[in-house]
Protein backbone atom coordinates (compact mmCIF):
# COMPACT_ATOMS: atom_id res chain seq x y z
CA UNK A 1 21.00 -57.84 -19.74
CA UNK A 2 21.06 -57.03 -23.20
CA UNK A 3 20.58 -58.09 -26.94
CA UNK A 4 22.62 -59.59 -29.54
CA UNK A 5 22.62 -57.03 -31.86
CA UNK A 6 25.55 -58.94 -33.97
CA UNK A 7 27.44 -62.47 -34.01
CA UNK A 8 31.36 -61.87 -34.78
CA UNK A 9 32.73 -64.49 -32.61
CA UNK A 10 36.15 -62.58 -31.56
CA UNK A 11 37.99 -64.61 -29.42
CA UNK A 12 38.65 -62.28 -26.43
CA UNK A 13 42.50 -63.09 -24.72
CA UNK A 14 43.47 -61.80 -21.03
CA UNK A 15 44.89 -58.35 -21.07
CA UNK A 16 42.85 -56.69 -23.60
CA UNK A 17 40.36 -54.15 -23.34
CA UNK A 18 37.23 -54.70 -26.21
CA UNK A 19 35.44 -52.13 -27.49
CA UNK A 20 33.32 -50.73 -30.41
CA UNK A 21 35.37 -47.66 -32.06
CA UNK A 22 33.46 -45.19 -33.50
CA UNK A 23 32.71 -46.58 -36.86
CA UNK A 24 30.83 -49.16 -34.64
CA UNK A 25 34.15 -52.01 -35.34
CA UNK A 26 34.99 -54.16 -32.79
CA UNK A 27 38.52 -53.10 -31.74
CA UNK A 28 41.18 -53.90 -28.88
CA UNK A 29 44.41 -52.16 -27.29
CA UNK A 30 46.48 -53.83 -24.61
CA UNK A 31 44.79 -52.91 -20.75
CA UNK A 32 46.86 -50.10 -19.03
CA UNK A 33 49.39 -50.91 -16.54
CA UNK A 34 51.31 -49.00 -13.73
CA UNK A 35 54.75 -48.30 -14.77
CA UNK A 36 54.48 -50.16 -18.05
CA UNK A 37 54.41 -47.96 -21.89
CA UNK A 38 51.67 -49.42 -24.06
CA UNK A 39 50.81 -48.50 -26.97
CA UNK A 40 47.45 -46.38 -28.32
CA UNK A 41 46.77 -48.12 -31.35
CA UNK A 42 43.67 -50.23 -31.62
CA UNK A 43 43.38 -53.26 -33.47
CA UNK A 44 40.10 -53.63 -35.64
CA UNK A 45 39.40 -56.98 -35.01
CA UNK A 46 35.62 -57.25 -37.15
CA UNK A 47 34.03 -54.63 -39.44
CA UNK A 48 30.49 -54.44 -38.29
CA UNK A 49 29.42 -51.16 -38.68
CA UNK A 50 26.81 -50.80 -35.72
CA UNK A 51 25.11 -47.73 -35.84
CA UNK A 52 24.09 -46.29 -32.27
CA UNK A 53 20.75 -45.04 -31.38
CA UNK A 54 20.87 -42.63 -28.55
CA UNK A 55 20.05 -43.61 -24.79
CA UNK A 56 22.13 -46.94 -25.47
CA UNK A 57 24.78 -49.02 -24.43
CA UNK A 58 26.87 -51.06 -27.13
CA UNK A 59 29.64 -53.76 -25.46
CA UNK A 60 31.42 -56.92 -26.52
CA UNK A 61 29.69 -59.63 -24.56
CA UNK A 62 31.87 -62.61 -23.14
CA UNK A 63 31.01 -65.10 -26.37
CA UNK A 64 32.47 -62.26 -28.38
CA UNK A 65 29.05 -60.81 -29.81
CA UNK A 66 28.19 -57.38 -30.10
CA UNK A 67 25.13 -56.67 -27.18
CA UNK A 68 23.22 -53.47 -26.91
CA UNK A 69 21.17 -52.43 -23.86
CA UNK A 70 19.12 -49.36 -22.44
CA UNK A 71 20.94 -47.39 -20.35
CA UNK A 72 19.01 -46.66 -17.07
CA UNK A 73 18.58 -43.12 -16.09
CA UNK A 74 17.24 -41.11 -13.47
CA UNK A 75 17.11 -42.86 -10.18
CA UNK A 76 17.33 -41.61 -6.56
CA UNK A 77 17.79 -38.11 -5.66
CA UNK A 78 20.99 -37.55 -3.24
CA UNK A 79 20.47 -36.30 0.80
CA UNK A 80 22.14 -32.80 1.18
């Protein structure tokens, strides 16, 4: 879907949600749960320091690796 824009090799585990912050770090906070207190703080997991060009989406791919990929816009008008 997208390019490797950078190789960190994080190690994703189960119950995580991973991000890039915005000083373009790869980061991770526990998932949300019903009922259950976590807590806000993100972890900074790899210093990359992505900058973002506009009209793009940045994710953490499976493998751990920072992707990029152009977001699609537009599309089909809806019936009234």
């Amino acid at each position: 879907m997208g390019k490797v824009i950078a190789k960190t090799g994080v190690k994703r585990q189960a119950g995580y949600l991973y991000f890039l912050n915005k000083a373009g770090h790869v980061a991770r906070v526990p998932m949300a749960r019903s009922g259950k207190k976590t807590s806000k703080k993100q972890e900074v997991l790899a210093k990359v320091g992505v900058k973002r060009n506009t009209g793009h989406l940045y994710y953490v791919d499976g493998k751990g690796n920072v992707c990029e990929a152009v977001m699609q816009r537009g599309g089909r008008r809806k019936k009234r």
